[in-house]
N, C-alpha and C. Protein backbone atom coordinates (compact mmCIF):
# COMPACT_ATOMS: atom_id res chain seq x y z
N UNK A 1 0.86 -1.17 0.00
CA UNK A 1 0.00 0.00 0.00
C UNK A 1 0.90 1.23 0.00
N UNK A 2 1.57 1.71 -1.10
CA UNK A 2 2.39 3.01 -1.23
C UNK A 2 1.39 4.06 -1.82
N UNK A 3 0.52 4.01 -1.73
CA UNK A 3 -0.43 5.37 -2.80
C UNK A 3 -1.74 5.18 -1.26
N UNK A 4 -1.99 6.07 -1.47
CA UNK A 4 -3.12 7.10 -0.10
C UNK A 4 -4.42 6.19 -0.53
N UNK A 5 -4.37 4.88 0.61
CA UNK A 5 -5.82 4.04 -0.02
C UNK A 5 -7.10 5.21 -0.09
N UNK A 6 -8.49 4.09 -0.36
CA UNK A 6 -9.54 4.85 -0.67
C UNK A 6 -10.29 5.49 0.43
N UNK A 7 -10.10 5.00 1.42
CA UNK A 7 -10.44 5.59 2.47
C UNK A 7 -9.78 4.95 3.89
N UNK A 8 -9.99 6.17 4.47
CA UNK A 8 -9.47 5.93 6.12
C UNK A 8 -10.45 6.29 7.39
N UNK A 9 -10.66 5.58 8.36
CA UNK A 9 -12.50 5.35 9.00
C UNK A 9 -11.86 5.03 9.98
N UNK A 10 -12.26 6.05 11.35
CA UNK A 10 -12.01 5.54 12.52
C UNK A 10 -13.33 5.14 13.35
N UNK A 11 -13.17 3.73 13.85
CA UNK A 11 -14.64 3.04 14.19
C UNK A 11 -14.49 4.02 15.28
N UNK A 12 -15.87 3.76 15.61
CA UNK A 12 -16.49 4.54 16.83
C UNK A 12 -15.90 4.44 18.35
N UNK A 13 -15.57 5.36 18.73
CA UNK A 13 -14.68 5.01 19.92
C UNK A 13 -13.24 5.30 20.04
N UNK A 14 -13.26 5.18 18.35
CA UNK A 14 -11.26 5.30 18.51
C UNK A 14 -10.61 3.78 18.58
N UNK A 15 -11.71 3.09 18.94
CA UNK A 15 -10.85 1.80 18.95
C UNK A 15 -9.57 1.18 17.52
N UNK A 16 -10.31 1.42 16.36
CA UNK A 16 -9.70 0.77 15.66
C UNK A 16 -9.46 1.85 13.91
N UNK A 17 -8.65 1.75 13.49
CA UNK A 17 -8.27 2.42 12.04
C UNK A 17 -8.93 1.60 11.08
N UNK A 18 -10.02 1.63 10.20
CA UNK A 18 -9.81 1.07 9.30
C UNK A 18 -10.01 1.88 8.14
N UNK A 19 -8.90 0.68 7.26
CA UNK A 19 -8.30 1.25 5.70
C UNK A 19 -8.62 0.39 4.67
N UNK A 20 -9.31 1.13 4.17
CA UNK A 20 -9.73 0.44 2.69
C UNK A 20 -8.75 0.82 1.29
N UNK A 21 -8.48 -0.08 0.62
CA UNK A 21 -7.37 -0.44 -0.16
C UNK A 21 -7.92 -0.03 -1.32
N UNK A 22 -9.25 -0.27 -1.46
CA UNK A 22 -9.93 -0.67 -2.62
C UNK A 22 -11.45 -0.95 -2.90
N UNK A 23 -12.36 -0.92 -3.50
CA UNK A 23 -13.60 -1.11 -2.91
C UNK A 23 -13.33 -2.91 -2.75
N UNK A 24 -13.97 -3.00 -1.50
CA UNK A 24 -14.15 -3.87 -1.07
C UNK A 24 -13.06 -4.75 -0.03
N UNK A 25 -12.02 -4.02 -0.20
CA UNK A 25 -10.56 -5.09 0.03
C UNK A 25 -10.46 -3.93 1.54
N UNK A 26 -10.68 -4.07 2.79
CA UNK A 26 -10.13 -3.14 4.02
C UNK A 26 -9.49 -4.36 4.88
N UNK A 27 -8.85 -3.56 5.77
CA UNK A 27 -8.77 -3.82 6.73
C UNK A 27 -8.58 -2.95 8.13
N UNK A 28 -8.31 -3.61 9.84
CA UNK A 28 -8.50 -2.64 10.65
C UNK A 28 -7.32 -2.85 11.52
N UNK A 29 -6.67 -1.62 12.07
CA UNK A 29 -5.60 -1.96 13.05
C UNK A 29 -5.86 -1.26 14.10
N UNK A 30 -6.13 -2.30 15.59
CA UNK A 30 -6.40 -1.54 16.84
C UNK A 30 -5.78 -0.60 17.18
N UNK A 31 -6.13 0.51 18.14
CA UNK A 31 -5.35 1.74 18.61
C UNK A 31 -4.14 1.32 19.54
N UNK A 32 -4.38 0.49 20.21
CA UNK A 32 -3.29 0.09 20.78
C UNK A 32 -1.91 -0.38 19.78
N UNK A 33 -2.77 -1.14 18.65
CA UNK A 33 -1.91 -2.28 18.19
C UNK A 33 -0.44 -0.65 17.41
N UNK A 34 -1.41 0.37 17.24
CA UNK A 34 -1.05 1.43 16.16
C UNK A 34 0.04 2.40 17.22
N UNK A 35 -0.66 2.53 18.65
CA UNK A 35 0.50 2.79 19.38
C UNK A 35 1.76 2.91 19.66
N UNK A 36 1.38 1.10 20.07
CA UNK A 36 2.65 0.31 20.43
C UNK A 36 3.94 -0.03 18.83
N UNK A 37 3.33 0.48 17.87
CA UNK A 37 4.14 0.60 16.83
C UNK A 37 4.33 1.97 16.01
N UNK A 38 4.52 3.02 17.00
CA UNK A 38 4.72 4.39 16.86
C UNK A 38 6.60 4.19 16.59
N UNK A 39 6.86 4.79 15.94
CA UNK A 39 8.52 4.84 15.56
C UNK A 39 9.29 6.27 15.68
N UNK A 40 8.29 7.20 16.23
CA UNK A 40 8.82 8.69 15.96
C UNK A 40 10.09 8.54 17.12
N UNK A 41 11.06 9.32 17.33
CA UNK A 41 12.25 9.49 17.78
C UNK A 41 12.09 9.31 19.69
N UNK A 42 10.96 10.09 19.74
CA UNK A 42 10.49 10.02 21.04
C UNK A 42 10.60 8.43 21.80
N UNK A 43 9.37 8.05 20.92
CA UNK A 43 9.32 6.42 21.55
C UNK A 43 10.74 5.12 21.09
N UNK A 44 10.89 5.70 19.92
CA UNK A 44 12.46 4.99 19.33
C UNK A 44 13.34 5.20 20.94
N UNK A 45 13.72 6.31 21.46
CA UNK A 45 14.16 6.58 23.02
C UNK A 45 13.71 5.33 23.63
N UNK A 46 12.15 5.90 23.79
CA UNK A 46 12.00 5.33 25.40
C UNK A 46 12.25 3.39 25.28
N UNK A 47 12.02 3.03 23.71
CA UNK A 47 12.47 1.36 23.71
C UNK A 47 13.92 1.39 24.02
N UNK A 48 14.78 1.80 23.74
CA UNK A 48 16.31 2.25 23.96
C UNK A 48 16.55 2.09 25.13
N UNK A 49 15.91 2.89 26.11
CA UNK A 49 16.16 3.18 27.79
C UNK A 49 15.01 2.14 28.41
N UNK A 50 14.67 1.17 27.12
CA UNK A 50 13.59 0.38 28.26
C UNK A 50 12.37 1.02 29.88
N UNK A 51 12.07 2.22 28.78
CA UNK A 51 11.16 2.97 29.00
C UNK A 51 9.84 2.67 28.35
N UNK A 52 9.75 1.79 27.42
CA UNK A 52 8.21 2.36 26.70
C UNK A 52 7.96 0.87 27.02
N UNK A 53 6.68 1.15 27.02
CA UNK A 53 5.55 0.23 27.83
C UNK A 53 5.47 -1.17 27.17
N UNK A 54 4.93 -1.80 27.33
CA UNK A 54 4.49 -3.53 26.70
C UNK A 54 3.32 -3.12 25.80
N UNK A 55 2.38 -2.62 26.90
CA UNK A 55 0.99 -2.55 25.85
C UNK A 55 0.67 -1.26 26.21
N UNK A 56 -0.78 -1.25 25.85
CA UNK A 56 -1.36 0.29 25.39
C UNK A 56 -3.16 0.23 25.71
N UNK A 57 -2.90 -0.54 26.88
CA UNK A 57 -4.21 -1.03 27.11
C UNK A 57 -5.10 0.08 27.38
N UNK A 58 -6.75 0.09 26.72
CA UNK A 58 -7.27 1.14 27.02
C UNK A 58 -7.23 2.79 26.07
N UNK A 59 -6.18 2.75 25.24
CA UNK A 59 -6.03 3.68 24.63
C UNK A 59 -6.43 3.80 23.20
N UNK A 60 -7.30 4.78 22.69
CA UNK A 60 -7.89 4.77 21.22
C UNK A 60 -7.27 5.76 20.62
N UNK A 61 -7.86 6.16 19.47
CA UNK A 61 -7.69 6.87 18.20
C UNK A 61 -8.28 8.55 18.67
N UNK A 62 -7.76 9.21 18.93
CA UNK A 62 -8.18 10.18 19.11
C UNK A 62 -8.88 11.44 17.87
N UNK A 63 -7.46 11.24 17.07
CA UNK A 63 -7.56 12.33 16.21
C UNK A 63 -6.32 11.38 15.10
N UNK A 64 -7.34 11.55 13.22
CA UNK A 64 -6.14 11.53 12.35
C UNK A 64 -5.79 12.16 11.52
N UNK A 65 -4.87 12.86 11.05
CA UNK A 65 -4.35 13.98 9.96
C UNK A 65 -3.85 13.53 8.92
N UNK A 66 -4.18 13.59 7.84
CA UNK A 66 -3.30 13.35 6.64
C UNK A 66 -1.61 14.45 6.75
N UNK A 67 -1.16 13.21 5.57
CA UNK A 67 0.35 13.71 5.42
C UNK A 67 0.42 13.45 4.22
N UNK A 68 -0.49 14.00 3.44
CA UNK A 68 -0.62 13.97 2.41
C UNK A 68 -0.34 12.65 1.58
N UNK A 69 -0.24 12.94 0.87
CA UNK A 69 0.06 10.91 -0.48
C UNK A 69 1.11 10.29 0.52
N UNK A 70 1.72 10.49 1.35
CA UNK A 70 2.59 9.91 2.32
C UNK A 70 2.36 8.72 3.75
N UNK A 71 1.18 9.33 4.38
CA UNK A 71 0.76 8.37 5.23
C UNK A 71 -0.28 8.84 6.43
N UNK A 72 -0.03 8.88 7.45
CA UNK A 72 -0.71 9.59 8.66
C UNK A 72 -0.39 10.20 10.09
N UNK A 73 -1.00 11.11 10.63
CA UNK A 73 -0.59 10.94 11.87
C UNK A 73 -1.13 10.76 12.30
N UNK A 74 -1.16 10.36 13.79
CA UNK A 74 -2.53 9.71 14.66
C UNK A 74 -1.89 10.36 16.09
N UNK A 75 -3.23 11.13 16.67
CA UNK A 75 -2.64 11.19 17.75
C UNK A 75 -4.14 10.38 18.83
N UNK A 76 -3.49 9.67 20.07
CA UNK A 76 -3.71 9.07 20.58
C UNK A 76 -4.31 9.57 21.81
N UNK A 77 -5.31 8.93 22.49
CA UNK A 77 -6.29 9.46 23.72
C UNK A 77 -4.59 9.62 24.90
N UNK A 78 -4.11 9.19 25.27
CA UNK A 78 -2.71 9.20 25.84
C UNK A 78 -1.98 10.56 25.65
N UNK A 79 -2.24 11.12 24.43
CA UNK A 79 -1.65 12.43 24.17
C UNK A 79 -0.48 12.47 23.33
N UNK A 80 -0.37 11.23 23.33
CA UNK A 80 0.65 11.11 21.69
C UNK A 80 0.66 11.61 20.77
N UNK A 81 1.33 12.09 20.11
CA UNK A 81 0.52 12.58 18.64
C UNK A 81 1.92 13.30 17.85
N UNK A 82 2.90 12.45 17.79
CA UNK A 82 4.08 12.48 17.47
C UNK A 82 4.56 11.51 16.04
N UNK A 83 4.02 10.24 16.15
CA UNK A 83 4.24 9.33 15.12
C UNK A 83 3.78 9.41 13.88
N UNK A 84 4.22 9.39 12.85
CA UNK A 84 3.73 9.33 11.36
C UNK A 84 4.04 8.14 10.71
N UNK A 85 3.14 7.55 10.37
CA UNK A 85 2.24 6.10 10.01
C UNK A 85 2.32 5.96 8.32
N UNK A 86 3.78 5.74 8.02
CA UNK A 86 3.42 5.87 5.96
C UNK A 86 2.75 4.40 6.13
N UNK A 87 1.64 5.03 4.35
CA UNK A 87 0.85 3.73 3.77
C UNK A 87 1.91 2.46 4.49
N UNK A 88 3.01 2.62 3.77
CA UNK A 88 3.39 1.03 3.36
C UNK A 88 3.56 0.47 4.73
N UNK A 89 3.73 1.32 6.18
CA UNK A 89 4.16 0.88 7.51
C UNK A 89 2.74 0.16 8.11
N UNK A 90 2.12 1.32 7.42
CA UNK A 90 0.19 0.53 8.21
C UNK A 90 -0.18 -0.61 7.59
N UNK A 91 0.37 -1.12 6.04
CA UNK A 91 0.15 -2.64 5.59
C UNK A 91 0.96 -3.66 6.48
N UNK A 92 1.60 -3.21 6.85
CA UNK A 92 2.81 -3.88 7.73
C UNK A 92 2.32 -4.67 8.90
N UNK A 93 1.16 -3.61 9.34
CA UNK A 93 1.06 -3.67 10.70
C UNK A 93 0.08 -4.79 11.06
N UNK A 94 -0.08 -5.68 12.17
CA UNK A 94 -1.71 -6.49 12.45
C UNK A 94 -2.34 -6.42 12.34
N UNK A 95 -3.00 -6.85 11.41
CA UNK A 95 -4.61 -6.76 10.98
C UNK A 95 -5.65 -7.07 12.25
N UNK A 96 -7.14 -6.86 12.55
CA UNK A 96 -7.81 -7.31 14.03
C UNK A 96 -8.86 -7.42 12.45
C-alpha cells in the first residue's frame, strides 16, 4: 500500500483504524496495536532506555491527519501525537 488508499474510517470510539485499499478489500488496526508501533524518535528513546511500555491497554484513536500521499498521523487518547504512520508501515502492521 504506497499510494493514499480509498479511504481511512475511525470506528467509533477510537478503537480501531480502518483502511480500505480498494472497494471492497479493508482492513483494521487496533489503537493500541497502532500505538505500540509508533517509531517517531520520542518512543524509538523510550524502547532504547527500556522505558516504553508492553501494551497500550485502554487507549484509542483520538484524532487523524493526513500527510498527504505519504501516510498519517494519529494522535492518541494518551496524548501522543508524534508518530507518522506511511501507507506502506500501516500494511505492515496487524490486521484485528
Amino acid at each position: 500500500m504506497e499510494a493514499a488508499p480509498e479511504s481511512i474510517i475511525v470506528s467509533k470510539g477510537g478503537a480501531k483504524l480502518v483502511i480500505s485499499v480498494r472497494e471492497g478489500v479493508s482492513h483494521a488496526v487496533d489503537a493500541p496495536t497502532l500505538r505500540l508501533a509508533c517509531r517517531c524518535a520520542s518512543c524509538k528513546r523510550a524502547r532504547i532506555d527500556g522505558k516504553f511500555p508492553e501494551r497500550f491497554d485502554g487507549v484509542t484513536i483520538a484524532e487523524v491527519t493526513s500527510m498527504g500521499q505519504y501516510g498519517l498521523n494519529i494522535t492518541f487518547s494518551d496524548g501522543h501525537a508524534r508518530g507518522i504512520f506511511p501507507w506502506s508501515y500501516l500494511a505492515e502492521l496487524p490486521k484485528n
